[in-house]
C-alpha atoms as a PDB file:
ATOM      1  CA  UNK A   1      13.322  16.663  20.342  1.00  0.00           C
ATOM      2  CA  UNK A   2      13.115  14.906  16.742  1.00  0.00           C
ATOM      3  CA  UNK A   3       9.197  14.002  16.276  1.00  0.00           C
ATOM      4  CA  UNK A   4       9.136  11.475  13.688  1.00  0.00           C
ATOM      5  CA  UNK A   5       6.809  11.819  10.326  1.00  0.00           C
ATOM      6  CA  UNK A   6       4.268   8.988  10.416  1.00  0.00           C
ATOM      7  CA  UNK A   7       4.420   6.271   8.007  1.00  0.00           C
ATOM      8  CA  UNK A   8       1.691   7.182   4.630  1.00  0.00           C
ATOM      9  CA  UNK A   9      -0.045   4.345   3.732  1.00  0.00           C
ATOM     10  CA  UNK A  10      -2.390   4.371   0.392  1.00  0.00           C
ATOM     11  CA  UNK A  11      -5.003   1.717   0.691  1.00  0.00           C
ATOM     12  CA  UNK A  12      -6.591   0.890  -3.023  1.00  0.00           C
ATOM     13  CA  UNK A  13      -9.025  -1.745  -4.468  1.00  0.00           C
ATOM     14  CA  UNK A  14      -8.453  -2.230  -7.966  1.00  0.00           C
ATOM     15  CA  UNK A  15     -10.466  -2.793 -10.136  1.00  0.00           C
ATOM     16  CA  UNK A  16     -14.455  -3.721 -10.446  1.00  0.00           C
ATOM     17  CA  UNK A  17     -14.662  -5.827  -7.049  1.00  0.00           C
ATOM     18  CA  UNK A  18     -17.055  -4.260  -4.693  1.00  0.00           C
ATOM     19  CA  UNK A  19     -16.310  -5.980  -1.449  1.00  0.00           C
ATOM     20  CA  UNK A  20     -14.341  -2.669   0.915  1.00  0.00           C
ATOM     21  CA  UNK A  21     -15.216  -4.473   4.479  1.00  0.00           C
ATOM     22  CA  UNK A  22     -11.658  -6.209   4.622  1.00  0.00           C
ATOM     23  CA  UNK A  23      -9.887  -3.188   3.294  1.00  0.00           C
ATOM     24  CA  UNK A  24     -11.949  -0.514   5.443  1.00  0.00           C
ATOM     25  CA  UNK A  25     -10.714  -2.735   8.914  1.00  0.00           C
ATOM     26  CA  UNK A  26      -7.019  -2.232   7.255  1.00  0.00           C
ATOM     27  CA  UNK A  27      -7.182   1.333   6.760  1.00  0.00           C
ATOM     28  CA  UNK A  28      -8.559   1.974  10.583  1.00  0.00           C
ATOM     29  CA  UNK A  29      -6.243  -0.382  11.899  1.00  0.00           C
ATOM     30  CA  UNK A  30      -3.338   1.490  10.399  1.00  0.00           C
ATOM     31  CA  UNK A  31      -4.731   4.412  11.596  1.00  0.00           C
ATOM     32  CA  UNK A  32      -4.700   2.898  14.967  1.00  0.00           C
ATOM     33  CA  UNK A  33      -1.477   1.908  14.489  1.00  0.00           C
ATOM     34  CA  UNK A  34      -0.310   5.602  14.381  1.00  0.00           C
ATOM     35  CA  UNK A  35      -0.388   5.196  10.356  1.00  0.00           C
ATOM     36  CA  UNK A  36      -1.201   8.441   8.148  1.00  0.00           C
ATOM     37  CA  UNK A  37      -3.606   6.505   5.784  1.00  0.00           C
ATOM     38  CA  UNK A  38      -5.234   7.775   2.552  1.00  0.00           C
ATOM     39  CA  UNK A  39      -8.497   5.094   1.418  1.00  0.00           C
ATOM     40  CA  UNK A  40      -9.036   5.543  -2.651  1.00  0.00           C
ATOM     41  CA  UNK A  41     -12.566   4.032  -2.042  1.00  0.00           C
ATOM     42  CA  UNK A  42     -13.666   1.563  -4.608  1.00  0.00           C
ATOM     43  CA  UNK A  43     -13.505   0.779  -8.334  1.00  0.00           C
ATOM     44  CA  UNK A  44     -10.128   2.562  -8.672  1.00  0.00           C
ATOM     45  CA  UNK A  45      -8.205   2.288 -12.338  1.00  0.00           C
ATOM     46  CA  UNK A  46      -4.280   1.181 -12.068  1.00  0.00           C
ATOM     47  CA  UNK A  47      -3.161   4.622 -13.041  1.00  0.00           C
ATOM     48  CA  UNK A  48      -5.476   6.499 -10.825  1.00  0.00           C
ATOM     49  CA  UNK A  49      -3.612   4.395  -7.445  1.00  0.00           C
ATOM     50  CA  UNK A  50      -0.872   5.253  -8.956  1.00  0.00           C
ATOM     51  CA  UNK A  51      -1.353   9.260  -9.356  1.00  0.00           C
ATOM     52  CA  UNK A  52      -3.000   9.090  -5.828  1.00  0.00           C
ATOM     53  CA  UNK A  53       0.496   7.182  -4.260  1.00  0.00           C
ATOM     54  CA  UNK A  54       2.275  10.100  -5.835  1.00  0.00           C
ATOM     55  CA  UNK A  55       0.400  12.945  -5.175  1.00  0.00           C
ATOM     56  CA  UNK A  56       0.200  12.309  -1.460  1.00  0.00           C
ATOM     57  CA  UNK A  57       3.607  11.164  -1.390  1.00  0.00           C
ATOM     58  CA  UNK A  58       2.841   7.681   0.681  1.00  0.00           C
ATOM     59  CA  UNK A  59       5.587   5.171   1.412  1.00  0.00           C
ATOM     60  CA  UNK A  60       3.323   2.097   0.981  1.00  0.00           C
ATOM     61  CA  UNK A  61       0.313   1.173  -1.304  1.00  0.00           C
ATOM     62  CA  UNK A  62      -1.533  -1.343  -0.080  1.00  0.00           C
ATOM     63  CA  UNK A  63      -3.834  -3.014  -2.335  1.00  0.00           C
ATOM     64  CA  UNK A  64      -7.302  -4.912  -1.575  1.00  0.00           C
ATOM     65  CA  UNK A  65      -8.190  -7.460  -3.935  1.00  0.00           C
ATOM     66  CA  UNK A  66     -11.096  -9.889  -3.408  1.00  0.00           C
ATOM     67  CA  UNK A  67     -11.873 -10.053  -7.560  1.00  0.00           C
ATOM     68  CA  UNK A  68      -8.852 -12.445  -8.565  1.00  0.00           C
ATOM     69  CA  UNK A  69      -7.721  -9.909 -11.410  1.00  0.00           C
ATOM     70  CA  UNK A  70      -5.055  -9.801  -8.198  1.00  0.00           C
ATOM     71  CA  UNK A  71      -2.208 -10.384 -11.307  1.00  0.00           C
ATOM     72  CA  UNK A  72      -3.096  -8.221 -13.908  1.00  0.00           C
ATOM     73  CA  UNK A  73      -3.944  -5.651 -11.537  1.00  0.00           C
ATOM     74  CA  UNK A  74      -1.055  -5.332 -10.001  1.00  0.00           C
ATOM     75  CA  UNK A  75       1.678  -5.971 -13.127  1.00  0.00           C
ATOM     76  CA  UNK A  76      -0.749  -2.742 -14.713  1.00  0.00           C
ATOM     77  CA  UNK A  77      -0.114  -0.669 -10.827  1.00  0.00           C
ATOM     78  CA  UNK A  78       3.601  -2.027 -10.954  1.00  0.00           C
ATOM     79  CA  UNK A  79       4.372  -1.018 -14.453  1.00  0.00           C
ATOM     80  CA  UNK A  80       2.269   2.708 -13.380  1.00  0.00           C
ATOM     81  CA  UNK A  81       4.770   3.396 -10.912  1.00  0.00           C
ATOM     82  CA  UNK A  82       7.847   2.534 -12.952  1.00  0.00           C
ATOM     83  CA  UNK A  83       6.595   4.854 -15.157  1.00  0.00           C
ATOM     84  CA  UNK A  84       6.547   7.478 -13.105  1.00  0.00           C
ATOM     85  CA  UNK A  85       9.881   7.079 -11.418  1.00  0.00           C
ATOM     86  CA  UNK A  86       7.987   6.065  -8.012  1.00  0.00           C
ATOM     87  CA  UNK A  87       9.151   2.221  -8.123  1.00  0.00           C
ATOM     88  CA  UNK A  88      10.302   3.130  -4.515  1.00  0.00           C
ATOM     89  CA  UNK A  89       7.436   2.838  -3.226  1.00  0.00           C
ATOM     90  CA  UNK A  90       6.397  -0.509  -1.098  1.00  0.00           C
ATOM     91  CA  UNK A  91       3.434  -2.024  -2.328  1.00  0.00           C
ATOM     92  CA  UNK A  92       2.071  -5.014  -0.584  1.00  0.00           C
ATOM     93  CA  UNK A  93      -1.269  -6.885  -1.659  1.00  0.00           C
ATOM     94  CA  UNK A  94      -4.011  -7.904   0.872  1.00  0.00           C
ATOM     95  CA  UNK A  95      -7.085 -10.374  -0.471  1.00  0.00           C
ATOM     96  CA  UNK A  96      -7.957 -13.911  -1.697  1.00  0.00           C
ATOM     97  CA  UNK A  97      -4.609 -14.690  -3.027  1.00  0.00           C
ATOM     98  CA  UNK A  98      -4.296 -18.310  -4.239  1.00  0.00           C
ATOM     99  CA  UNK A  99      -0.542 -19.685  -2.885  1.00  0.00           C
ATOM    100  CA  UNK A 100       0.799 -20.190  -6.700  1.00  0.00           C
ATOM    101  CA  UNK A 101       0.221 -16.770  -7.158  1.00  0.00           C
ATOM    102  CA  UNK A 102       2.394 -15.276  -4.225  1.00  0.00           C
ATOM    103  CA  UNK A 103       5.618 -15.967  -5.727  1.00  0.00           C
ATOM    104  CA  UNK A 104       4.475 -14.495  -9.009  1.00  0.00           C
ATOM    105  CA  UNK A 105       3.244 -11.283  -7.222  1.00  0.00           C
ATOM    106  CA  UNK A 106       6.387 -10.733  -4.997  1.00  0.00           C
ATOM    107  CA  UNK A 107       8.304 -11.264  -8.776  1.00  0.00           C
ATOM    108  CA  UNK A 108       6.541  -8.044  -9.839  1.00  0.00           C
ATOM    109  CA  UNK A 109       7.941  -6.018  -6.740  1.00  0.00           C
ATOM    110  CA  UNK A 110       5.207  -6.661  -4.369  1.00  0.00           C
ATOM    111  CA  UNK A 111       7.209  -6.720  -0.980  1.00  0.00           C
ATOM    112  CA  UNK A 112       4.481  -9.223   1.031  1.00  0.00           C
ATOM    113  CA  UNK A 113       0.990 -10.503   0.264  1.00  0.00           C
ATOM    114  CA  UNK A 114      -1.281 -10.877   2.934  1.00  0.00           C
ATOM    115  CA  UNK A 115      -4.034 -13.634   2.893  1.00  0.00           C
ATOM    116  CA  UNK A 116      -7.535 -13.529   4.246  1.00  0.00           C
ATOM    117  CA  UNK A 117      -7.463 -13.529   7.540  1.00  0.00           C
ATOM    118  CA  UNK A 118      -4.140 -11.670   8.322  1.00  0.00           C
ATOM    119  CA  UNK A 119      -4.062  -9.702  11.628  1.00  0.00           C
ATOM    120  CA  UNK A 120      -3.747  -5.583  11.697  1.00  0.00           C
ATOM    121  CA  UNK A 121      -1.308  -5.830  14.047  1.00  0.00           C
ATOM    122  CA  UNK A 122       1.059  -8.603  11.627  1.00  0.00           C
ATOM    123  CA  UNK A 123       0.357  -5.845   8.703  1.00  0.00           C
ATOM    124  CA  UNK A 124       1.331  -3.299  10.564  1.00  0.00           C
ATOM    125  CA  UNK A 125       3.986  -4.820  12.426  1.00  0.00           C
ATOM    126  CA  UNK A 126       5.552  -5.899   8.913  1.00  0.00           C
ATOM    127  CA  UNK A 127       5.425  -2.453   7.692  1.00  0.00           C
ATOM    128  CA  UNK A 128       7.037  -1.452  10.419  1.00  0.00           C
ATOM    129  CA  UNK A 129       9.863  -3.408  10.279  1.00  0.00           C
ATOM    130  CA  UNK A 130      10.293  -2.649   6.649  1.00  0.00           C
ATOM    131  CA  UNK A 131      10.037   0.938   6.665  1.00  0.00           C
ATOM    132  CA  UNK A 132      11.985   1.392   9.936  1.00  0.00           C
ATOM    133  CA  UNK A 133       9.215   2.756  12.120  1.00  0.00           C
ATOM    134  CA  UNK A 134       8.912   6.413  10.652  1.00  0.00           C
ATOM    135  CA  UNK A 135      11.425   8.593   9.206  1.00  0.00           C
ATOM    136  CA  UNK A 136      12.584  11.868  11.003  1.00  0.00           C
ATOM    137  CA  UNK A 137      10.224  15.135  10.993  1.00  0.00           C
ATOM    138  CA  UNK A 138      11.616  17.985   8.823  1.00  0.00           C
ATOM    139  CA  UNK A 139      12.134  21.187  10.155  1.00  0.00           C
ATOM    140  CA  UNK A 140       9.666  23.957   8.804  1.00  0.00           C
ATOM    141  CA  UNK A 141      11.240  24.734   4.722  1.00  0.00           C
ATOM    142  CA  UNK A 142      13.357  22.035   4.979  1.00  0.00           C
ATOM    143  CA  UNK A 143      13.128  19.413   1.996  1.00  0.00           C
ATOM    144  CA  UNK A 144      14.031  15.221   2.141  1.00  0.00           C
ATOM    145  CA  UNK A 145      14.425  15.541  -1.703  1.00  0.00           C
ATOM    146  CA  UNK A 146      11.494  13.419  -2.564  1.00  0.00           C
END
């Protein structure tokens, strides 16, 4: 019987803003869900989400920001994982997001922003639907090449 690995999520607030409630109900939500999620805690410098997305090898970074330094946070996180040959990774962006700066975020690479007020179960729905629900368990020594 194939058991299927569970989808990693990384959940990060950027930057200096010190508000974790709406990103702490994420992260246990996604847990929930059936998620695998790592939570950076706060005050977390763009290259330090991005070293933490690689090192545990997640398939999404979510990122919580409340501050509005939403756009030069994320072009810095963006630009980190391009970098580092880890562009594959879906990043999506939770937070007080002001609607003229949606389209400039998804022109970065971010896949979906999520206002205040989202529901777990749309977030985790969405991610989901984009990652296809879990990829396929390894067998013990195999590799997936990542």
């Amino acid at each position: 019987m194939g058991q299927e690995r569970k989808i990693r999520v990384l959940i990060a607030k950027p930057g200096l803003d010190g508000h974790s409630r709406g990103a702490k109900v994420v992260a246990y939500g996604l847990r929930d869900a059936g998620f695998e999620v790592i939570y950076t805690g706060l005050h977390q410098q763009p290259s330090q989400i991005v070293n933490a997305a690689i090192q545990e090898d997640v398939d999404v970074i979510g990122l919580s920001i409340l501050s509005g330094a939403h756009l030069n946070l994320t072009r810095r996180i963006m630009q980190g994982l391009k970098e580092k040959g880890a562009e594959e990774k879906m990043v999506i962006v939770g937070g007080i997001i002001p609607a003229a700066d949606i389209l400039k975020l998804k022109e970065m690479g971010v896949v979906e922003v999520f206002t205040s007020g989202t529901s777990v179960k749309h977030i985790s729905q969405f991610i989901k639907d984009k990652i296809g629900g879990g990829a396929p368990a390894l067998a013990k020594g195999e590799s997936d090449g990542r």
